[in-house]
N, C-alpha and C. Protein backbone atom coordinates (compact mmCIF):
# COMPACT_ATOMS: atom_id res chain seq x y z
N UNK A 1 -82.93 16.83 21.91
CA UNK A 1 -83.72 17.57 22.90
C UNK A 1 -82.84 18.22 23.97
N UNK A 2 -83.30 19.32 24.63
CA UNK A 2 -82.65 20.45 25.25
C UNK A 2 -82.10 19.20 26.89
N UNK A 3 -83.26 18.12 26.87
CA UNK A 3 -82.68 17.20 28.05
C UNK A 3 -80.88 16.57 27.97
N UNK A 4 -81.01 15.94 26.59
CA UNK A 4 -79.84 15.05 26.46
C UNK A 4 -78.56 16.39 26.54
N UNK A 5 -78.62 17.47 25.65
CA UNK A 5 -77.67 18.22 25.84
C UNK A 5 -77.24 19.01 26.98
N UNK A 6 -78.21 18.71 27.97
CA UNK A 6 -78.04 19.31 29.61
C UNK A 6 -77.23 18.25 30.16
N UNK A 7 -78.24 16.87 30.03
CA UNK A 7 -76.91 15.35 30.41
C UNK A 7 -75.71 15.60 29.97
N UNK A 8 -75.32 15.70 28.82
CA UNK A 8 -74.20 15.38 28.01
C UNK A 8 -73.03 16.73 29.03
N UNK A 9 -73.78 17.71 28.53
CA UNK A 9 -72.75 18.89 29.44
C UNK A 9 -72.21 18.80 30.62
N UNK A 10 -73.55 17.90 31.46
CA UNK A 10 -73.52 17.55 33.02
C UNK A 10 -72.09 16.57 33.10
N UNK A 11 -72.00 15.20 32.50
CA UNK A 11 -71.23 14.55 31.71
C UNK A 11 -70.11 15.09 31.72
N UNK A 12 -69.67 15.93 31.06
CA UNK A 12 -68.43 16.50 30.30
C UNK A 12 -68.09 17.18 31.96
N UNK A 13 -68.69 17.70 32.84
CA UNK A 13 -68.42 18.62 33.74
C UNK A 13 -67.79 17.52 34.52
N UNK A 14 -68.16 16.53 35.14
CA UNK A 14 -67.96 15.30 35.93
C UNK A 14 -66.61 14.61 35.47
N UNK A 15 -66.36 14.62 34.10
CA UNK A 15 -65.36 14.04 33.92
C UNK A 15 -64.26 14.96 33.92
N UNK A 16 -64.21 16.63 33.86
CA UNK A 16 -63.35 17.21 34.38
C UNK A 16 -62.45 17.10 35.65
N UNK A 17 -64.22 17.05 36.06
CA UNK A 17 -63.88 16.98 37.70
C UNK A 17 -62.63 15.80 38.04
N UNK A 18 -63.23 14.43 37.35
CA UNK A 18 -62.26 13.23 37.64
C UNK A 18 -60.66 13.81 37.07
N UNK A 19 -60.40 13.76 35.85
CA UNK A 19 -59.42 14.31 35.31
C UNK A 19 -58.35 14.93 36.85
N UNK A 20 -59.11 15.93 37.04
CA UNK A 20 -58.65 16.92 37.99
C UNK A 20 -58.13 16.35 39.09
N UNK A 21 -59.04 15.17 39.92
CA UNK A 21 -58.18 14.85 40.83
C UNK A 21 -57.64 13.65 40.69
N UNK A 22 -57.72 13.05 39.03
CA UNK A 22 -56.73 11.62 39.06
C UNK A 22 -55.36 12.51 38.79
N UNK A 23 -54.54 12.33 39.13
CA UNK A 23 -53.04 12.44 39.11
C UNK A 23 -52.56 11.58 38.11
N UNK A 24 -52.54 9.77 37.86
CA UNK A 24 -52.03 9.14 37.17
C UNK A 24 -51.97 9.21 35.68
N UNK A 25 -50.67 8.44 35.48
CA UNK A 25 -50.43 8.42 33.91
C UNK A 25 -50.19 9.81 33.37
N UNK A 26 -50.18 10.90 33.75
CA UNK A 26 -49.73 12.01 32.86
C UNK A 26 -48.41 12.04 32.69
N UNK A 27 -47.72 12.53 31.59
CA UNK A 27 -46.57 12.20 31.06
C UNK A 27 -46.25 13.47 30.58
N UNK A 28 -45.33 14.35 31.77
CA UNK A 28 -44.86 15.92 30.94
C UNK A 28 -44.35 16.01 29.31
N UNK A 29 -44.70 17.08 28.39
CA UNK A 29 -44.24 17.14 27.17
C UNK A 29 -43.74 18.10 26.58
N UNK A 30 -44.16 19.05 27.65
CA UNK A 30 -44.08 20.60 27.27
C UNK A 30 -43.90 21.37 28.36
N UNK A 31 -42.98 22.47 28.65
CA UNK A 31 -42.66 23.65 29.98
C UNK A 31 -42.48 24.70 29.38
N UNK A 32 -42.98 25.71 29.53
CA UNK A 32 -43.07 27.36 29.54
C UNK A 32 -42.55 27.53 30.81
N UNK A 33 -42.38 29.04 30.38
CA UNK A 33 -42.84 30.13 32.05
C UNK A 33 -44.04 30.05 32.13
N UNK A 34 -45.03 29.89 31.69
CA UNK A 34 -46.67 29.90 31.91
C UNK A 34 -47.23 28.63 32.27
N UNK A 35 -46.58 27.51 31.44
CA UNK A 35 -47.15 26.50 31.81
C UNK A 35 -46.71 25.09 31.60
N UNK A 36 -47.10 24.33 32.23
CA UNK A 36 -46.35 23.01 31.93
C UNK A 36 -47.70 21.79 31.34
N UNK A 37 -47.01 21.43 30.42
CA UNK A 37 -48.40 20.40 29.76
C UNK A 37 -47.65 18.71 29.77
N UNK A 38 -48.91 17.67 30.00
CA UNK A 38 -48.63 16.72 30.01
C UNK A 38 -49.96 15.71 29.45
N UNK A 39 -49.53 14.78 29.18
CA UNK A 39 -50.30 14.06 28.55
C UNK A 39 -50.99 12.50 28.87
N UNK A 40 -51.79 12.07 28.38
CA UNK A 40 -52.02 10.49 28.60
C UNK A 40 -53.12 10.17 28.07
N UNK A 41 -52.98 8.91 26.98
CA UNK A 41 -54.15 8.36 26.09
C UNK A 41 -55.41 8.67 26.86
N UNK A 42 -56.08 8.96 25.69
CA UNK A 42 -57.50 9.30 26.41
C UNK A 42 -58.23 8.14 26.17
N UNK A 43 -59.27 8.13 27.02
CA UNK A 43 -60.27 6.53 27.18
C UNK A 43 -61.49 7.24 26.22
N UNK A 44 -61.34 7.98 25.49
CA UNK A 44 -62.73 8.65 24.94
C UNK A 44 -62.74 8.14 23.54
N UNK A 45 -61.27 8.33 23.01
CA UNK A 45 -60.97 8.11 21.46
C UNK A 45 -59.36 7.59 21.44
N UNK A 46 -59.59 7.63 20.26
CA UNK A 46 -57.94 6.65 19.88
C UNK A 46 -56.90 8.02 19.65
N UNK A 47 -56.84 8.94 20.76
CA UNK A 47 -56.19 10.44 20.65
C UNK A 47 -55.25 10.10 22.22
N UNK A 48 -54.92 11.63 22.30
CA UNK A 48 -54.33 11.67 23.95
C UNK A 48 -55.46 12.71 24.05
N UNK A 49 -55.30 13.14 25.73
CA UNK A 49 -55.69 14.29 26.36
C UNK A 49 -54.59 14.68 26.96
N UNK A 50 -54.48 15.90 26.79
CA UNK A 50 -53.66 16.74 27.36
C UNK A 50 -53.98 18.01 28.64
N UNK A 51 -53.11 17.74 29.14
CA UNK A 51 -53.67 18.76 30.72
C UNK A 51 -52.26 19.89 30.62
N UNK A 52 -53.12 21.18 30.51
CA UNK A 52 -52.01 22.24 30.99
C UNK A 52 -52.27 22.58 32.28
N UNK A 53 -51.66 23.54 32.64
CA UNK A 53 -51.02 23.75 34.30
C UNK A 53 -50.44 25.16 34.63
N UNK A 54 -50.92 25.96 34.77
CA UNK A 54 -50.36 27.67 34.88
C UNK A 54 -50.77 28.59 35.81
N UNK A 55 -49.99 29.43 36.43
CA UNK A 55 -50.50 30.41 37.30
C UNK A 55 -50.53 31.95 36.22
N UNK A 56 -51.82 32.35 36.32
CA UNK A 56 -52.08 33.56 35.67
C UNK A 56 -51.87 34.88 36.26
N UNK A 57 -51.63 36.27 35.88
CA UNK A 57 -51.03 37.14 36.94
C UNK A 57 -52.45 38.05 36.66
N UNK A 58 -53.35 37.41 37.01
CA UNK A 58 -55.04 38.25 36.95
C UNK A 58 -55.51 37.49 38.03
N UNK A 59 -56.59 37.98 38.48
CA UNK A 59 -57.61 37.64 39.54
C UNK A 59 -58.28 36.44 38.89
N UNK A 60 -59.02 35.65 39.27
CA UNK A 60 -59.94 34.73 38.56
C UNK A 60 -60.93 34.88 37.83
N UNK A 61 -61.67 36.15 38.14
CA UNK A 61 -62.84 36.95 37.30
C UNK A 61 -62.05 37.43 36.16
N UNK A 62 -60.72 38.24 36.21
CA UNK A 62 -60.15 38.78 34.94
C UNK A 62 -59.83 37.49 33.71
N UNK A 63 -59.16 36.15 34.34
CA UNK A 63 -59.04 34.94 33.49
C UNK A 63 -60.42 34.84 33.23
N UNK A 64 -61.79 34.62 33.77
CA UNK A 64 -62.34 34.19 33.46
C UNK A 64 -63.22 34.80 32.52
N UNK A 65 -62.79 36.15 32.40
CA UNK A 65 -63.71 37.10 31.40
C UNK A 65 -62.64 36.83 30.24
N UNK A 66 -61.86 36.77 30.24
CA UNK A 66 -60.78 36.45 28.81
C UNK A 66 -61.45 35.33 28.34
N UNK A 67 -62.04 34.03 29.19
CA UNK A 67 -61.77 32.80 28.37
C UNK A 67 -63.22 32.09 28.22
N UNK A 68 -64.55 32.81 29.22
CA UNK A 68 -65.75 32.31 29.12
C UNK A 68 -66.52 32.38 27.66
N UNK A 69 -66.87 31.02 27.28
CA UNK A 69 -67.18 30.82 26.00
C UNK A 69 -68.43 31.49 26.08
N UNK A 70 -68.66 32.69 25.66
CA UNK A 70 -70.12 33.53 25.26
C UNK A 70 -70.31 34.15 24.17
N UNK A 71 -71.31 34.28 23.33
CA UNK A 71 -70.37 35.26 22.32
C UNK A 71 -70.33 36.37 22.38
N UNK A 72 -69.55 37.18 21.62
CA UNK A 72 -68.84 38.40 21.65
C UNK A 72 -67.87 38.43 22.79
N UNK A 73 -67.74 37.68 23.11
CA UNK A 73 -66.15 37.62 24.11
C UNK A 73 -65.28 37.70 23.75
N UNK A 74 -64.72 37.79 24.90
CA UNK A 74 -62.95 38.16 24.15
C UNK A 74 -61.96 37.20 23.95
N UNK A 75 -62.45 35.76 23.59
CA UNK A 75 -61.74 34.45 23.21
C UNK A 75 -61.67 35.05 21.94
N UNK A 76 -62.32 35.15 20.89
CA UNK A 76 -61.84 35.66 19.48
C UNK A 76 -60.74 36.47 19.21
N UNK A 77 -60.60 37.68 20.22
CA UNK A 77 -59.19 38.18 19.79
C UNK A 77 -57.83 37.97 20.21
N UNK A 78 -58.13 37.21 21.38
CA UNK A 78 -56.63 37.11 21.93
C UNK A 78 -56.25 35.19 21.14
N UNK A 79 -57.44 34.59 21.14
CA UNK A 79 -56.85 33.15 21.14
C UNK A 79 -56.86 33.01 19.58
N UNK A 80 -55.19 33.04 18.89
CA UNK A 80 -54.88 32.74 17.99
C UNK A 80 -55.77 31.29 17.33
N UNK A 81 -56.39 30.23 18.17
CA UNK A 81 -56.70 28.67 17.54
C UNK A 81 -58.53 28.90 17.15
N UNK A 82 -58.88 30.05 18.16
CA UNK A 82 -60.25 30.56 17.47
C UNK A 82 -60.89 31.59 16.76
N UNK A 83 -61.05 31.05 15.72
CA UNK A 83 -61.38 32.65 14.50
C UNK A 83 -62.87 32.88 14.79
N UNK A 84 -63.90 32.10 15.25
CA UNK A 84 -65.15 32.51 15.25
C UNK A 84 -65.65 31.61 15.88
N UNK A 85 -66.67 32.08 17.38
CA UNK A 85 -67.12 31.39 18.00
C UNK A 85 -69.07 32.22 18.25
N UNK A 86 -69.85 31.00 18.25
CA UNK A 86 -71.10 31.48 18.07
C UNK A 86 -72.19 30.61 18.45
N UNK A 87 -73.41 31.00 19.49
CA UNK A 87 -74.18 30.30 20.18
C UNK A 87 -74.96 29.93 19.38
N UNK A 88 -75.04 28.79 19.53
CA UNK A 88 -76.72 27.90 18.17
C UNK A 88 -78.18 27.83 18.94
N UNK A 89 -77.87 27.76 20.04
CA UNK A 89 -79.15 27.35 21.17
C UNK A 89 -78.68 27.43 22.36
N UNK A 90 -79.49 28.19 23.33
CA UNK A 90 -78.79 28.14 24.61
C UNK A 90 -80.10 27.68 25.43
N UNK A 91 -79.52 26.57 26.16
CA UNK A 91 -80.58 25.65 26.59
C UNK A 91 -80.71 26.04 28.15
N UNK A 92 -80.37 26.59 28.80
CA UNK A 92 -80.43 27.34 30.14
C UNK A 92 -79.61 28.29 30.40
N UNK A 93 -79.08 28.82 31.64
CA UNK A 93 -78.41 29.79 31.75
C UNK A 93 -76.80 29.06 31.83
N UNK A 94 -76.46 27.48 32.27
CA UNK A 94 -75.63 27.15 32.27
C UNK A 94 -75.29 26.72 30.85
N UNK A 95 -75.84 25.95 30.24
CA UNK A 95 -75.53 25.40 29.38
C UNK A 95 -76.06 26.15 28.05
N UNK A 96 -75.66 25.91 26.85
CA UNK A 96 -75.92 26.08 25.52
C UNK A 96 -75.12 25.59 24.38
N UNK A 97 -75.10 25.39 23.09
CA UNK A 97 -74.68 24.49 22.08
C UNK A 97 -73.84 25.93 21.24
N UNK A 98 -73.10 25.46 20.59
CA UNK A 98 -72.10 26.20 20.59
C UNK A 98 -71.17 26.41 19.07
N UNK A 99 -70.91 26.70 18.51
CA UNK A 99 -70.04 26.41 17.03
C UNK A 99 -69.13 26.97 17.56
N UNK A 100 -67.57 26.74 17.37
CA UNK A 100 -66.63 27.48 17.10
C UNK A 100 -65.68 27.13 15.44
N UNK A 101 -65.13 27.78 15.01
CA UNK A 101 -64.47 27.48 13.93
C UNK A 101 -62.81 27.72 14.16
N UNK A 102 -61.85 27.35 13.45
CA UNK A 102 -60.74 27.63 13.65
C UNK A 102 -59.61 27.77 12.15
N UNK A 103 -58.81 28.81 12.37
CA UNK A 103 -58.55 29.20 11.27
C UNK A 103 -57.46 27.85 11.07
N UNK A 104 -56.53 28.05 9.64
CA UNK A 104 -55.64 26.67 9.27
C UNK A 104 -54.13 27.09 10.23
N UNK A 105 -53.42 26.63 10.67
CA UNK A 105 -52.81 25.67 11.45
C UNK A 105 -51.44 25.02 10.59
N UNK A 106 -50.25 25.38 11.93
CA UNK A 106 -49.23 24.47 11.93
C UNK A 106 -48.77 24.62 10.27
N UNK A 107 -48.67 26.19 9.98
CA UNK A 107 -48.20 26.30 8.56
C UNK A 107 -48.88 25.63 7.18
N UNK A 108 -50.23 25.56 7.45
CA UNK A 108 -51.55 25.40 6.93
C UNK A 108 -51.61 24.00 6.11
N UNK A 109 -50.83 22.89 6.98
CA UNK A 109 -50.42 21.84 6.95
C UNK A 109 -52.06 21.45 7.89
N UNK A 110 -52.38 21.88 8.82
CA UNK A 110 -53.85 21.65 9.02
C UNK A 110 -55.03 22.77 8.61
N UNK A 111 -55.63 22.37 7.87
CA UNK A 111 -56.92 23.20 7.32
C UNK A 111 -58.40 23.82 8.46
N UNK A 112 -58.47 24.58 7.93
CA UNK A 112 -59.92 25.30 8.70
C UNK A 112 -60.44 24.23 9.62
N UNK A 113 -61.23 24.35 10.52
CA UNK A 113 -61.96 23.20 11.63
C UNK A 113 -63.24 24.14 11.93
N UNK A 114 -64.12 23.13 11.91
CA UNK A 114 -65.76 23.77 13.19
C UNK A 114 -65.66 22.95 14.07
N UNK A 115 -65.92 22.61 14.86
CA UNK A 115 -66.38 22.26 16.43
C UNK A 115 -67.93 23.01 16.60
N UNK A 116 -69.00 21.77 17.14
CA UNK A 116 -69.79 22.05 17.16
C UNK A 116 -70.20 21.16 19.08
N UNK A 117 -70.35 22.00 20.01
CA UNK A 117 -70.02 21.57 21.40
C UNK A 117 -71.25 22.03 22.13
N UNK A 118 -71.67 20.98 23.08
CA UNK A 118 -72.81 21.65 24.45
C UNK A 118 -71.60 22.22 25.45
N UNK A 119 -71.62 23.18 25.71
CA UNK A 119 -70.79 23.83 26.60
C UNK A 119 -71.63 24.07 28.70
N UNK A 120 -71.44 23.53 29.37
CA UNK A 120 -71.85 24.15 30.01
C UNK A 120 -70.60 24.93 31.22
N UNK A 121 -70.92 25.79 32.28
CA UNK A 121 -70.27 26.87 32.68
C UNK A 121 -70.88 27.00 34.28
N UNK A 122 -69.69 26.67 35.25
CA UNK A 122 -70.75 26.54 37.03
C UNK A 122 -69.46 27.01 37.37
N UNK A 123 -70.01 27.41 39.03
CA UNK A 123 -69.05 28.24 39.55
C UNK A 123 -68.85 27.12 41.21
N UNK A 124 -68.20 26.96 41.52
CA UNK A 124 -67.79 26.78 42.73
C UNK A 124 -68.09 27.11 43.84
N UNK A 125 -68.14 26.62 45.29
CA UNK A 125 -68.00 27.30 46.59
C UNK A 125 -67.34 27.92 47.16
N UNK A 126 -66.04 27.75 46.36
CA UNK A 126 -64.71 28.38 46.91
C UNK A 126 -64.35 29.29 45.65
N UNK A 127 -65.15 28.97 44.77
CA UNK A 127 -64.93 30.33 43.84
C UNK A 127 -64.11 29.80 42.38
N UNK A 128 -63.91 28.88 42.24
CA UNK A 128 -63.70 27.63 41.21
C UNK A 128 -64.58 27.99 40.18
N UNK A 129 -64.16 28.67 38.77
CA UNK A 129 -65.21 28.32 37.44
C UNK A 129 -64.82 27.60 37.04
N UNK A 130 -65.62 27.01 36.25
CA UNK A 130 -65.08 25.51 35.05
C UNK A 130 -66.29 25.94 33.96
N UNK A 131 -65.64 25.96 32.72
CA UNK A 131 -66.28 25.99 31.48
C UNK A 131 -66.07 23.88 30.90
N UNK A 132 -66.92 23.34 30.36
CA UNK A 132 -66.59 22.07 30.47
C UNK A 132 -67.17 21.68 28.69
N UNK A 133 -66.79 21.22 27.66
CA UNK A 133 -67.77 21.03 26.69
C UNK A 133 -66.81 19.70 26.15
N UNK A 134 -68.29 19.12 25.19
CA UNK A 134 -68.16 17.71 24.57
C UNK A 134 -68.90 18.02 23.11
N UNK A 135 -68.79 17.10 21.87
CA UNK A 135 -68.91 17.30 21.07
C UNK A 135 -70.24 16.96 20.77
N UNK A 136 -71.39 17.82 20.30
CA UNK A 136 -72.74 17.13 19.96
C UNK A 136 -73.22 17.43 18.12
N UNK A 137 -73.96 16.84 17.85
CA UNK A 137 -74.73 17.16 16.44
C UNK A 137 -76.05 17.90 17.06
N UNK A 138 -75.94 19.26 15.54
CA UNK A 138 -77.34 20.12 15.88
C UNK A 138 -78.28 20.25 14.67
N UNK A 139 -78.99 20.03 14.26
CA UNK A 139 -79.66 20.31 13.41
C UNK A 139 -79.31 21.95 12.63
N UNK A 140 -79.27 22.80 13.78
CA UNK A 140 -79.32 24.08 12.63
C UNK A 140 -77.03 23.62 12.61
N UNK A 141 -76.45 23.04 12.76
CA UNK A 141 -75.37 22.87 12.26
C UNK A 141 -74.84 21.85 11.26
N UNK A 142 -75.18 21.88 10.39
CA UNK A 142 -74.91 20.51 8.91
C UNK A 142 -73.60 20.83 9.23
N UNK A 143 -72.55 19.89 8.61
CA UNK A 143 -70.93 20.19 8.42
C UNK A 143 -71.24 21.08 6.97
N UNK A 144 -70.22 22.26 7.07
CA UNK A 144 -69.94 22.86 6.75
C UNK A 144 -68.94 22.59 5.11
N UNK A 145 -68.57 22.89 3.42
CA UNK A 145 -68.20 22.60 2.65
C UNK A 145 -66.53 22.50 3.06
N UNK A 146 -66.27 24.18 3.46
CA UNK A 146 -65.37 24.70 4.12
C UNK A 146 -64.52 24.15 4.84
N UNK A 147 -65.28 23.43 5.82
CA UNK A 147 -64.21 23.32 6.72
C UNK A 147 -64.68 21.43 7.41
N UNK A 148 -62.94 21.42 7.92
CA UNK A 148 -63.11 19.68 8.50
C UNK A 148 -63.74 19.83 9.78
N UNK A 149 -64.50 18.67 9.60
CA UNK A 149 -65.13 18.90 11.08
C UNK A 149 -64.59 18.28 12.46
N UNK A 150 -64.23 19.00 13.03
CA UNK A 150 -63.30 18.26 14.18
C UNK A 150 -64.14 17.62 15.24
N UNK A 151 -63.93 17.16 16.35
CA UNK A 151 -64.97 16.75 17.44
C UNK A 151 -63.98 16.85 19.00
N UNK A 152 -64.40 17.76 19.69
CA UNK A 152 -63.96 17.49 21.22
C UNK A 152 -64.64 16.75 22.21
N UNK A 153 -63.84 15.89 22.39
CA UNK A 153 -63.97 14.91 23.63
C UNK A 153 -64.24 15.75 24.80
N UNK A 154 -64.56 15.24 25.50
CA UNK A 154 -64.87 15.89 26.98
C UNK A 154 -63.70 16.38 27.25
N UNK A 155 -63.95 18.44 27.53
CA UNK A 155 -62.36 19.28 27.38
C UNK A 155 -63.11 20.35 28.79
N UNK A 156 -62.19 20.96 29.29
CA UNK A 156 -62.43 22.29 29.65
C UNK A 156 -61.40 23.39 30.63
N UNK A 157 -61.68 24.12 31.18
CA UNK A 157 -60.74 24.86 31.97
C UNK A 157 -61.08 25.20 34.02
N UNK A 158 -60.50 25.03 34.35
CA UNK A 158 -60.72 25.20 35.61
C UNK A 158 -59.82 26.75 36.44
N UNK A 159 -61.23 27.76 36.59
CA UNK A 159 -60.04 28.92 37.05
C UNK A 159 -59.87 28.92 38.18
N UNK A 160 -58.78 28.62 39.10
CA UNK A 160 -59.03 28.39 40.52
C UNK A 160 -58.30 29.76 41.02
N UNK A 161 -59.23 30.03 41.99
CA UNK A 161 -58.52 30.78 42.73
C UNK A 161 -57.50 30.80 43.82
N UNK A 162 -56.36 31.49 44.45
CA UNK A 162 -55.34 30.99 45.13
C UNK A 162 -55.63 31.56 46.50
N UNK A 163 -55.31 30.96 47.35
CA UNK A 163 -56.01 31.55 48.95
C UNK A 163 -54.51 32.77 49.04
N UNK A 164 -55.22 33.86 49.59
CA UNK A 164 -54.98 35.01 49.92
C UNK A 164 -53.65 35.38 48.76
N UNK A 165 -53.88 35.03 47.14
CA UNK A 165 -53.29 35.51 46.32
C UNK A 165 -54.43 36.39 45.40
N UNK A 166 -55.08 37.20 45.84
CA UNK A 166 -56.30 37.46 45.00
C UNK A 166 -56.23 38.10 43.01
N UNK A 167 -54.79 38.55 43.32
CA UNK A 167 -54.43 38.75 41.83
C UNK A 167 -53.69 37.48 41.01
N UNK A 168 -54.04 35.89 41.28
CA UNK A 168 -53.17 35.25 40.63
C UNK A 168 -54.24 34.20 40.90
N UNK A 169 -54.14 33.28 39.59
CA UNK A 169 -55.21 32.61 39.33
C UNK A 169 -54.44 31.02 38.58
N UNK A 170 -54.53 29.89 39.44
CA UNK A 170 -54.54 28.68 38.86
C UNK A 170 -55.02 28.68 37.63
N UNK A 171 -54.87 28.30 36.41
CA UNK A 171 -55.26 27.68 35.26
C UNK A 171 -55.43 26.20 34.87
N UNK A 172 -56.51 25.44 35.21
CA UNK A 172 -56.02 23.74 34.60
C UNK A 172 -57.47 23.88 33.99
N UNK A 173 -56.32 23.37 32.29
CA UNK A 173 -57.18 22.89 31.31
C UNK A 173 -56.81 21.38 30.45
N UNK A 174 -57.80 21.05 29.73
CA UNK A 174 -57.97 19.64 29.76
C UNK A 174 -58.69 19.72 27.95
N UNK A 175 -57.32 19.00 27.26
CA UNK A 175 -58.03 19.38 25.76
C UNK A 175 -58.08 17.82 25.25
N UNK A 176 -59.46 17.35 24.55
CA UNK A 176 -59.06 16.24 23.97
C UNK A 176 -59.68 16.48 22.69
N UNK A 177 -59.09 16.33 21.53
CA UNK A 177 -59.55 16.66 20.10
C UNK A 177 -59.44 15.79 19.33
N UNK A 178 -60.30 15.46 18.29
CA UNK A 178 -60.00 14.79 17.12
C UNK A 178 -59.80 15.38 16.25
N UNK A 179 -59.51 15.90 15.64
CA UNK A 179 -59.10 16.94 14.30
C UNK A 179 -59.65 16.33 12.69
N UNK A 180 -60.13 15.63 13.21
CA UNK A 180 -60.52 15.04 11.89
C UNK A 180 -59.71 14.91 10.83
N UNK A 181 -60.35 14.58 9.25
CA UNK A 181 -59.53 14.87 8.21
C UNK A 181 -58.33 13.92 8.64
N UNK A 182 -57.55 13.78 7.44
CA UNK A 182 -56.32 12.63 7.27
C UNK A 182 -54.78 13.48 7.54
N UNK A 183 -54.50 13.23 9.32
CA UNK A 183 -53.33 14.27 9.13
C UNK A 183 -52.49 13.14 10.40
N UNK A 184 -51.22 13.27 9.48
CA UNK A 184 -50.22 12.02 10.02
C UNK A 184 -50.01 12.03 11.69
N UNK A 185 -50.07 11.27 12.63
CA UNK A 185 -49.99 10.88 13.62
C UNK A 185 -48.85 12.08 14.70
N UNK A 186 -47.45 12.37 13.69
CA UNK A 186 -46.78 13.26 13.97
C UNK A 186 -46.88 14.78 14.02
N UNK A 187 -48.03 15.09 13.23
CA UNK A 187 -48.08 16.61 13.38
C UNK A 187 -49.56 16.55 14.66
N UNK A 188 -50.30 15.86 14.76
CA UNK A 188 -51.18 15.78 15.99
C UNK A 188 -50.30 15.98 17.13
N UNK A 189 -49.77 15.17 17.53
CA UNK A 189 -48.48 15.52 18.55
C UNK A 189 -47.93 16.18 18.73
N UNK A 190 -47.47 17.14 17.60
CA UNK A 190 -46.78 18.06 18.14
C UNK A 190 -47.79 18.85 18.00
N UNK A 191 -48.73 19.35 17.50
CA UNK A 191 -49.73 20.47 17.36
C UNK A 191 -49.86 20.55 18.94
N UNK A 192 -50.78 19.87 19.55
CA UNK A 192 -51.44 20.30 20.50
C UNK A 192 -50.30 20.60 21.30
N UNK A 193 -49.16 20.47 22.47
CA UNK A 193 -48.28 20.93 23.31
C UNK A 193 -48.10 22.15 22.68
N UNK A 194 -48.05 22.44 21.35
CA UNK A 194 -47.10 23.82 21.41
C UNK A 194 -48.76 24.93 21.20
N UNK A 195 -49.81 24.39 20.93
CA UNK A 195 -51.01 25.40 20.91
C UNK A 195 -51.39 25.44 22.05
N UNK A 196 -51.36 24.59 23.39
CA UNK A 196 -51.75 24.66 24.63
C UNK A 196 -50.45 25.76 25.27
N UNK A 197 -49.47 25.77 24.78
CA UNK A 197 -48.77 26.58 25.23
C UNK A 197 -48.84 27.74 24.86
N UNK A 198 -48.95 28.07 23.68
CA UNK A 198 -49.80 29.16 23.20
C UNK A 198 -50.65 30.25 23.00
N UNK A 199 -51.68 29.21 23.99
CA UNK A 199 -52.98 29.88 24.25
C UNK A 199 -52.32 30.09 25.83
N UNK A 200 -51.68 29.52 26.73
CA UNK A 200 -51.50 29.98 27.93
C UNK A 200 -50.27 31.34 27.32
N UNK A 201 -49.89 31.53 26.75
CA UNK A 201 -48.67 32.66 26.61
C UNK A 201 -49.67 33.71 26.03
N UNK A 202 -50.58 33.59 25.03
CA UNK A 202 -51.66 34.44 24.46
C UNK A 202 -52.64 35.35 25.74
N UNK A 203 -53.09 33.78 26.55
CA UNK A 203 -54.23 34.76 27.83
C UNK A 203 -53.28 35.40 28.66
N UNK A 204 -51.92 35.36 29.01
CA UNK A 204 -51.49 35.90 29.83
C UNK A 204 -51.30 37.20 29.41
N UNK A 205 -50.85 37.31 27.93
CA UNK A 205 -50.95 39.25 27.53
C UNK A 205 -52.46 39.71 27.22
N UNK A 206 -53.48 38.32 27.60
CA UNK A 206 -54.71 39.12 27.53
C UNK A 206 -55.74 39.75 28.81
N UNK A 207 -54.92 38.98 30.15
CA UNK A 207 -55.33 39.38 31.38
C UNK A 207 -54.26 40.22 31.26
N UNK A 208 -53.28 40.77 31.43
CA UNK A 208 -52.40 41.90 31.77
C UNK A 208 -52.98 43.38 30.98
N UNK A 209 -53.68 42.86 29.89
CA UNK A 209 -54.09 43.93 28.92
C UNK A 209 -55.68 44.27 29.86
N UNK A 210 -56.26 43.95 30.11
CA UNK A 210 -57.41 43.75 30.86
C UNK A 210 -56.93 44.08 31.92
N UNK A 211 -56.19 44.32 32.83
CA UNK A 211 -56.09 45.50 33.95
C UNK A 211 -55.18 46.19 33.91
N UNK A 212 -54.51 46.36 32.44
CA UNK A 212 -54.13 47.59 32.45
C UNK A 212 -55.10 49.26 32.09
C-alpha cells in the first residue's frame, strides 16, 4: 500500500540524514580530483556503505537536474552504471517506486542488475536536495529472466549548496548495494570505489555540459 512505501521512503530519508552527521568509522578508499570515498560496514546487510564527497563546478539546481531520479532525465545518459530508469507508481509528489536497470560491469565479470526502489525527493531550508531510496517489492515488478536482481539499502545524494559560492555545489552520496547473484567478495570491493568515482567524474562533464 501507497502508506508503507511513503514510511519506508520517509525511513530511507532519516537515515541519510544520520549517515550525514555521524562522522565515525569511515575508512578513506578512494581520492580523485572530484572526490574522495570512504567506507564502513553497513548495519543494514552483511555489505559496506560507502560515502562519496565532492565539490561540483554547477550551481545546485544544475547537479540536481543531472541527477534527480525522474524519468526521462538525464541520469540515463551521462551515468555510465544506469542503462534504464523508469517510474512504476508514483505515490505523491515526493515519493514514487521506481525500476532502474544496469548494464554488465567490471568487464562483464558482473551481469545486467534491476533495482526496484521507493525513491523519495525533499528540498531543504537552506536549499539542501536529497534524493533518498531503499529497496521495495512491487507487484507490477516480478524479477526479471534477464537480469540479477540487486537490492539497495538505504542510499542517496545530498546537493548542498555553498554559502556565497552559488556556482559550486557540495555532493554527499551514500551507496549501499547488494548486487546479488554469486560474485567473490573481491570484485564487490573494488567495484563500488572506482564506480562512485566514476559517476562523480561522469556528473562533473555533465554539469559543465549543462551550462555550457
Amino acid at each position: 500500500p501507497a502508506m508503507d512505501y511513503a514510511e519506508l521512503a520517509e525511513t530511507a530519508a532519516e537515515k541519510m540524514g544520520f549517515y550525514r552527521q555521524d562522522p565515525s568509522g569511515w575508512r578513506g578508499c578512494r581520492r580523485t580530483s572530484e572526490v574522495s570515498v570512504a567506507w564502513r560496514p553497513s548495519a543494514e546487510f552483511a555489505g559496506n556503505v560507502y560515502r562519496g564527497e565532492g565539490i561540483l563546478p554547477a550551481s545546485p539546481l544544475d547537479v540536481w537536474e543531472c541527477i534527480k531520479p525522474v524519468a526521462g532525465g538525464l541520469r540515463t545518459k551521462w551515468d555510465q552504471n544506469v542503462k534504464d530508469f523508469e517510474v512504476i507508481e508514483v505515490i505523491s509528489d515526493a515519493v514514487s517506486v521506481c525500476r532502474t536497470t544496469t548494464p554488465s560491469a567490471f568487464m562483464r565479470v558482473i551481469s545486467p542488475r534491476e533495482f526496484v526502489d521507493v525513491i523519495l525527493m525533499k528540498q531543504f531550508e537552506d536549499g539542501t536536495m536529497l534524493s533518498a531510496a531503499t529497496n521495495v517489492e512491487h507487484q507490477l515488478c516480478p524479477p526479471r529472466p534477464n537480469f540479477v536482481r540487486g537490492l539497495n539499502y538505504p542510499c542517496g545524494c545530498f546537493c548542498i549548496p555553498l554559502p556565497g559560492e552559488p556556482d559550486r555545489t557540495q555532493l554527499l552520496t551514500f551507496f549501499q548495494t547488494d548486487l546479488g547473484g554469486y560474485l567473490p567478495q573481491t570484485v564487490v570491493d573494488s567495484f563500488f570505489p572506482a564506480s562512485i568515482a566514476g559517476f562523480y567524474s561522469n556528473l562533473t562533464k555533465a554539469v559543465k555540459q549543462l551550462k555550457a
